[in-house]
Protein backbone atom coordinates (compact mmCIF):
# COMPACT_ATOMS: atom_id res chain seq x y z
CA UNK A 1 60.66 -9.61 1.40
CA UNK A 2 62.17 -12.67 1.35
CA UNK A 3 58.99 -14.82 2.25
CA UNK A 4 57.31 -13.05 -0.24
CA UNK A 5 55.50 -14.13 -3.98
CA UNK A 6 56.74 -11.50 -6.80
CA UNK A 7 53.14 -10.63 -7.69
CA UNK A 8 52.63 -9.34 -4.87
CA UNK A 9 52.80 -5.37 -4.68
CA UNK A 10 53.87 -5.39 -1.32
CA UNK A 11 57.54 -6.60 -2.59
CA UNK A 12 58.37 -3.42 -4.81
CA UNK A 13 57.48 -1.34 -2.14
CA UNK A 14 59.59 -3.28 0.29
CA UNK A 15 62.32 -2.87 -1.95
CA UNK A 16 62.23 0.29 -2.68
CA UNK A 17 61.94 1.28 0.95
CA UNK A 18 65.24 -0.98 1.67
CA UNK A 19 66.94 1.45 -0.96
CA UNK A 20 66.31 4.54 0.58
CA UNK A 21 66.88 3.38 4.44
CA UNK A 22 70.96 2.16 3.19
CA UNK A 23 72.83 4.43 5.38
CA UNK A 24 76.08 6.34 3.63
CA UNK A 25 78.37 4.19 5.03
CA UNK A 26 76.51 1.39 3.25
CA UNK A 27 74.88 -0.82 6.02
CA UNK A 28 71.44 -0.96 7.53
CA UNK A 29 70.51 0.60 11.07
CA UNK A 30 67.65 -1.93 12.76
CA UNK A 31 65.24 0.89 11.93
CA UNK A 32 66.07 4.00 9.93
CA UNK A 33 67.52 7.07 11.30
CA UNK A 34 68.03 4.28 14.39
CA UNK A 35 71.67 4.82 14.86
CA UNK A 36 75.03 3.37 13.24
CA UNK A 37 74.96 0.60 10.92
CA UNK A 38 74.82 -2.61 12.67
CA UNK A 39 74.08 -6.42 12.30
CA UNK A 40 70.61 -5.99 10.19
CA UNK A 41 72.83 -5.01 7.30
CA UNK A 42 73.20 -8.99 6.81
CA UNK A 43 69.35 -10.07 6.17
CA UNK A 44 68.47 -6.66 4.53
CA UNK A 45 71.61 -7.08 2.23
CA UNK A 46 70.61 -11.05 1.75
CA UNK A 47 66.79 -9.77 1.44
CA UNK A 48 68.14 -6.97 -1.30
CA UNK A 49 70.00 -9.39 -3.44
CA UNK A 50 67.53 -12.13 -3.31
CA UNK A 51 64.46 -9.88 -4.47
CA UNK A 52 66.27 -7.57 -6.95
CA UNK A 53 67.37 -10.83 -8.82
CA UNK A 54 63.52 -11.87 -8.39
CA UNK A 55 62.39 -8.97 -9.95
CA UNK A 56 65.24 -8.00 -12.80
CA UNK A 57 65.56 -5.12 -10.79
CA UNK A 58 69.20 -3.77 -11.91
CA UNK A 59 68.87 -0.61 -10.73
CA UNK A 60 69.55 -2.34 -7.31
CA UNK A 61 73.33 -3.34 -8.27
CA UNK A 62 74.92 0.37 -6.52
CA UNK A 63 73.14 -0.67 -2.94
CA UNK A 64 74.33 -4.57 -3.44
CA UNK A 65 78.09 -3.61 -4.00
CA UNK A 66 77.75 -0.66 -1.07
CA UNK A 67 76.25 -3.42 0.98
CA UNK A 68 78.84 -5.96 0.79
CA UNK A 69 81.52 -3.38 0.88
CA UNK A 70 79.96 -2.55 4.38
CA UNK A 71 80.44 -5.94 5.14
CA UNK A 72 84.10 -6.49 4.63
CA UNK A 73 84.66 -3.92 6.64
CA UNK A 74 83.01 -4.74 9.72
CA UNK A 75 84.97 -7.55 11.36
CA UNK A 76 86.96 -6.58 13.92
CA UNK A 77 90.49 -7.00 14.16
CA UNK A 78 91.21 -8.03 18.33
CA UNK A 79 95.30 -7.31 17.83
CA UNK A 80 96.43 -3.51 17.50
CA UNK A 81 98.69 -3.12 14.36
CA UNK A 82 102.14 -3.65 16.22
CA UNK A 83 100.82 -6.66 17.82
CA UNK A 84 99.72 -8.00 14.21
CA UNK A 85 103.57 -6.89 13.28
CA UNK A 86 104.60 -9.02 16.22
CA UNK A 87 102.31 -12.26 15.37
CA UNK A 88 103.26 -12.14 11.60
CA UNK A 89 106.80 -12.39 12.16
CA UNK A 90 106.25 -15.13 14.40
CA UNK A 91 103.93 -16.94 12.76
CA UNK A 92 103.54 -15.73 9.18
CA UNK A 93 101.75 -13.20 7.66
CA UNK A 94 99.09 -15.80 5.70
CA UNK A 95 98.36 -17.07 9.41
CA UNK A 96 97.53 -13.82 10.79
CA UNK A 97 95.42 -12.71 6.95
CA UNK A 98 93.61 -16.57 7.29
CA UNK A 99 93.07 -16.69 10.91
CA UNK A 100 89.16 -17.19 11.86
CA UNK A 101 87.19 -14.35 12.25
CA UNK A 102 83.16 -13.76 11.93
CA UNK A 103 80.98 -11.06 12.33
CA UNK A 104 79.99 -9.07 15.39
CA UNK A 105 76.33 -7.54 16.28
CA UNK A 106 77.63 -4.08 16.01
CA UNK A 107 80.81 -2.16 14.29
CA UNK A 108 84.07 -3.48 16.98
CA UNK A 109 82.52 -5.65 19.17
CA UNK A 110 83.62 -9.34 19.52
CA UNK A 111 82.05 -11.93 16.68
CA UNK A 112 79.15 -14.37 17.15
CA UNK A 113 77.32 -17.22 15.54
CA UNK A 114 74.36 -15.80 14.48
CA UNK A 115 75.40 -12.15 12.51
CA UNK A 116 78.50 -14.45 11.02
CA UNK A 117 75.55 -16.65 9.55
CA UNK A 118 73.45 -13.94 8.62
CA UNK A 119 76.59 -12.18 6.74
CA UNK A 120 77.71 -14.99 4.89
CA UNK A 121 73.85 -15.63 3.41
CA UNK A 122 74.47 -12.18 2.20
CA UNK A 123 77.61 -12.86 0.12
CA UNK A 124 76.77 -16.37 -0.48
CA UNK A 125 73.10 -16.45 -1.59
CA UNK A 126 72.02 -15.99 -4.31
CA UNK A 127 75.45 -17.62 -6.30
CA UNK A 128 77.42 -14.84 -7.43
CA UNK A 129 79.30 -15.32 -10.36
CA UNK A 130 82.90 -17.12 -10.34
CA UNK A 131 84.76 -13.86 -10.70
CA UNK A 132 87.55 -13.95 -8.41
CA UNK A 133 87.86 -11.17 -5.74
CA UNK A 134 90.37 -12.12 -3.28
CA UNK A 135 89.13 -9.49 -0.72
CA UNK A 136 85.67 -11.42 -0.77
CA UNK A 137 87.40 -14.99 -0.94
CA UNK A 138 89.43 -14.82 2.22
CA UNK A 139 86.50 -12.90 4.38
CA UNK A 140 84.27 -15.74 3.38
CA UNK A 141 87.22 -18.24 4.07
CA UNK A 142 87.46 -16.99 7.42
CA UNK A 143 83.91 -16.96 8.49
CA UNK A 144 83.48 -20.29 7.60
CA UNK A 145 86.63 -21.24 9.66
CA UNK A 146 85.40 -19.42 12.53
CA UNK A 147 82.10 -21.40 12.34
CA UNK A 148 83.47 -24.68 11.99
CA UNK A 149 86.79 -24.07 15.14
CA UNK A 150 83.53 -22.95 17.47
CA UNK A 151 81.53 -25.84 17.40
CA UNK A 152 80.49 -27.66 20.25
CA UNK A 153 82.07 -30.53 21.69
CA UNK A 154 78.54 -32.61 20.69
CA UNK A 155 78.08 -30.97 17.87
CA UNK A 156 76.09 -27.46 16.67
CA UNK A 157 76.51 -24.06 17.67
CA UNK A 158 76.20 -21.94 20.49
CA UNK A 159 75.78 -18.39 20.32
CA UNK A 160 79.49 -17.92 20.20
CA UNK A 161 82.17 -19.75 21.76
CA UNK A 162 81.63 -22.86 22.83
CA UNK A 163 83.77 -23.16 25.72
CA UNK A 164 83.84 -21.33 28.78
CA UNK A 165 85.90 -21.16 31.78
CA UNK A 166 86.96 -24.79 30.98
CA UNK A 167 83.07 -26.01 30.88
CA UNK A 168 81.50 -26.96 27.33
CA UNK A 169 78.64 -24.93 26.19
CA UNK A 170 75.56 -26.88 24.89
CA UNK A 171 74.59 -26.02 21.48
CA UNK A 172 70.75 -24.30 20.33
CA UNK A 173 68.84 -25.50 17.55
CA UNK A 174 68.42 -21.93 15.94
CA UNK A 175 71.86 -21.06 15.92
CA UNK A 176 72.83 -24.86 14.83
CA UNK A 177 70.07 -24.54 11.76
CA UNK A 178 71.50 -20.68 11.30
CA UNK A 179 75.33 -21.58 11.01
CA UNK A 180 74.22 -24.89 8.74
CA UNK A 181 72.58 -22.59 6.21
CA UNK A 182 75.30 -20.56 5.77
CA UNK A 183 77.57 -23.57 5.07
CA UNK A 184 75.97 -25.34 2.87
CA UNK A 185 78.52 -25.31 0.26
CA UNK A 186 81.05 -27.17 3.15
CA UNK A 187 78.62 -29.87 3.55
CA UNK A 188 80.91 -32.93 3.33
CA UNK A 189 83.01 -31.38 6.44
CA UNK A 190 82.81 -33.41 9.51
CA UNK A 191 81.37 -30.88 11.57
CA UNK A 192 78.30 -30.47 9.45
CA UNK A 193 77.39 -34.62 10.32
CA UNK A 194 78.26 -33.70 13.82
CA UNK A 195 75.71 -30.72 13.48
CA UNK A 196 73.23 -33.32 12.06
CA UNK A 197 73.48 -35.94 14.73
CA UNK A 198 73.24 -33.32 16.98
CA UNK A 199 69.85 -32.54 15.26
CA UNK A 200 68.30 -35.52 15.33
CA UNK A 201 69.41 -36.69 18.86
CA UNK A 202 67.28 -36.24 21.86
CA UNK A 203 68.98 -33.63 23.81
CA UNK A 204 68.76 -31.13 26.67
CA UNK A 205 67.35 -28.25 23.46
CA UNK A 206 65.01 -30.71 22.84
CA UNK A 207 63.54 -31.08 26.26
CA UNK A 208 63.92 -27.59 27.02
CA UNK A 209 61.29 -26.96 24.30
CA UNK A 210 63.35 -25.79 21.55
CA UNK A 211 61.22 -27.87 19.35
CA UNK A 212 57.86 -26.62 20.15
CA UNK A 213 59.34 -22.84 19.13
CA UNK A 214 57.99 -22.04 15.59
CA UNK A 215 60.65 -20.22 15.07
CA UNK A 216 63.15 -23.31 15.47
CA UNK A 217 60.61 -25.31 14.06
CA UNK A 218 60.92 -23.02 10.42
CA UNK A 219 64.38 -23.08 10.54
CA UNK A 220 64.89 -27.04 11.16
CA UNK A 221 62.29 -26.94 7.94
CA UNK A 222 64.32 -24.31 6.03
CA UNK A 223 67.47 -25.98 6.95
CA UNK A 224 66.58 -29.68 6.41
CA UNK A 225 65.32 -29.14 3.06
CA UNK A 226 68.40 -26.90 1.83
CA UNK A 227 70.64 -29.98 2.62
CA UNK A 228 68.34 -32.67 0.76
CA UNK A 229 67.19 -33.78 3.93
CA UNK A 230 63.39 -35.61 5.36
CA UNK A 231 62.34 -31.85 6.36
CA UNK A 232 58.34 -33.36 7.15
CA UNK A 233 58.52 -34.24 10.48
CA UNK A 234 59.49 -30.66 11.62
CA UNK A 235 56.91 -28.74 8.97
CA UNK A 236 54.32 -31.13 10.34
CA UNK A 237 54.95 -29.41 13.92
CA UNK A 238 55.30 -26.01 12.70
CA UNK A 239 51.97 -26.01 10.63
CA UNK A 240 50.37 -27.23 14.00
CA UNK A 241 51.55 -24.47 15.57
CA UNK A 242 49.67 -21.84 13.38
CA UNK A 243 47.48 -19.69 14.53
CA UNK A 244 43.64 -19.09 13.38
CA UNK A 245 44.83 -15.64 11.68
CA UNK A 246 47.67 -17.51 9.76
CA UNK A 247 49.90 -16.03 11.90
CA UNK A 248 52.89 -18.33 13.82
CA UNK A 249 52.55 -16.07 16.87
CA UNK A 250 53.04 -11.63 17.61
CA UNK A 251 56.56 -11.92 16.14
CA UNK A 252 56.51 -10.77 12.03
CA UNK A 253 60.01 -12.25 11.53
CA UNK A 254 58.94 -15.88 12.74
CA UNK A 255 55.64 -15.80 10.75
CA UNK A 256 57.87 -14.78 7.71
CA UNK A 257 60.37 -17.97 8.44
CA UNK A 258 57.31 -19.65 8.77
CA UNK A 259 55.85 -19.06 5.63
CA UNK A 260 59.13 -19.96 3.98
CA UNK A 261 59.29 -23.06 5.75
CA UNK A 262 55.79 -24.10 4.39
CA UNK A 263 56.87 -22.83 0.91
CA UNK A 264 59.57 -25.59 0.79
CA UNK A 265 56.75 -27.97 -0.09
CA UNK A 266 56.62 -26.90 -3.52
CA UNK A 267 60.62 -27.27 -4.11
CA UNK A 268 60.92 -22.94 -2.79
CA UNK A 269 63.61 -22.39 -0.52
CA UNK A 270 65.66 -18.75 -0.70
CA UNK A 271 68.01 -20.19 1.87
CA UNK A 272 69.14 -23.25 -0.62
CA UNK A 273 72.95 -22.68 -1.91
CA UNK A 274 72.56 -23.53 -5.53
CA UNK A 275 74.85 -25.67 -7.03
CA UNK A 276 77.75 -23.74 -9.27
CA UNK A 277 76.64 -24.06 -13.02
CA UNK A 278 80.38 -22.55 -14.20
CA UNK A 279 81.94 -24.91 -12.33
CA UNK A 280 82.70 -28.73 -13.68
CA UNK A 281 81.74 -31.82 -11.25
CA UNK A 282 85.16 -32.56 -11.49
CA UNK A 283 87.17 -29.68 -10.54
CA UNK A 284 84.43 -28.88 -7.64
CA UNK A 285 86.48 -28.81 -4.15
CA UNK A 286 84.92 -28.46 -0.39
CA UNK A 287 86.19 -24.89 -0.29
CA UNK A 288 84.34 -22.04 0.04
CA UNK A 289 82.68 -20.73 -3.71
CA UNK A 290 83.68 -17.41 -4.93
CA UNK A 291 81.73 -14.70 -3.96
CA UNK A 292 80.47 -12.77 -6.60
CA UNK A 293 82.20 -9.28 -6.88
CA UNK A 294 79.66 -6.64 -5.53
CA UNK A 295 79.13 -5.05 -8.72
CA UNK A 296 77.70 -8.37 -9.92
């Protein structure tokens, strides 16, 4: 949906078949009548938003707000409610409310890079408007915290923590394009350069291949143009690795990043954080933007 033009019939139909696969609860099962809600209600929730705006489709606005509501309630909370009890009167209640905390694969399991990234382009992308919604603030707030306290020691992401057992855990290119995306909007932080350098650096991921992976190669393009950044050298090496059908290889997802990643040529990127129009220059802060309430 997301890789696709809006003439083409193919992206009604995808949309309307999103809509009637939302399960009660208000997430997405990896295939319908495929068990409980899980981690795919990120990218169909991002995919939802991003083509109903595409298509002035309002009648999508009950799913959206169902969607993110899902959302907010999936994180996992790893203290019971006396031990939260115990912590806030030691350290404060705001510590316990802010403290980091992204978004796990599956309702009460443990949180990890990649469904924290895919969540946030959900509530993030496309800009919602300014309304304040304080539930919404602080989960974003504390997805992006938990994303930039598990970085790795050179920089980029892991799959999850970054340390283990006292060794440092190397960081992947997908998950260090992934977690970039979805903080876009902290891009002066010094993590982000760190990220960067990583990036551009000639590093174990490199030699192990990473590079040659159309699927890291789309998201390097995806994420290097979303930041303003030289984004040629990596489409150059992705279109190289197409495939006489047009295809990028068996998987559909990776020949649908693909095609994104070649669309950034002519300026098209649905990963790109646009800036906040009801916002002055001036009053503009490194914080996280406001979500947009889900009825929005």
């Amino acid at each position: 949906m997301l890789s696709l033009d809006e003439k083409n019939p193919a992206l009604t139909l995808a949309l309307d078949f999103l809509k009637s696969t939302q399960n009660q609860d208000g997430g997405w099962s990896t295939a319908p009548s495929e068990g409980k809600s899980d981690w795919s209600s990120g990218p169909a929730l991002f995919a939802l938003r991003t083509t109903s705006r595409r298509l002035a489709d309002s009648k999508s606005a009950s799913a959206c707000e169902r969607g993110a509501h899902f959302l907010a309630e999936m994180p996992a909370e790893f203290y019971s409610a006396g031990a939260r009890i115990i912590l806030g009167a030691l350290q404060g209640v705001k510590a316990i409310e802010e403290a980091p905390r992204g978004w796990p694969w599956s309702r009460d399991c443990f949180h990890w890079v990649e469904p924290t990234s895919y969540n946030l382009y959900a509530l993030k992308i496309p800009q919602w408007s300014n309304n304040k919604n304080r539930e919404f603030v602080q989960l974003i707030d504390r997805a992006n915290k938990y994303l930039l306290q598990n970085t790795c020691s050179v920089g980029g992401w892991n799959h999850g923590s970054h340390l283990a057992l006292g060794v440092n855990l190397p960081p992947y290119i997908v998950t260090t394009a992934e977690a970039l995306l979805a903080l876009q909007d902290m891009s002066t932080h010094n993590e982000i350069g760190k990220a960067f350098d990583f990036l551009g650096a000639h590093t174990e991921a490199f030699k192990a291949g990473q590079t040659k992976s159309a699927m890291a190669l789309a998201w390097l393009t995806l994420t290097f143009h979303a930041f303003g950044k030289d984004s040629q050298k990596s489409l150059a090496a992705l279109i190289s690795s197409q495939n006489p059908d047009g295809s990028f290889g068996p998987n559909m997802m990776v020949t649908a990043l693909a095609s994104m990643a070649l669309a950034t040529e002519d300026g098209i990127n649905p990963f790109k954080m646009l800036p906040d129009k009801t916002t002055p220059d001036s009053k503009k802060t490194d914080g996280p933007q406001q979500p947009l309430t889900p009825s929005d």
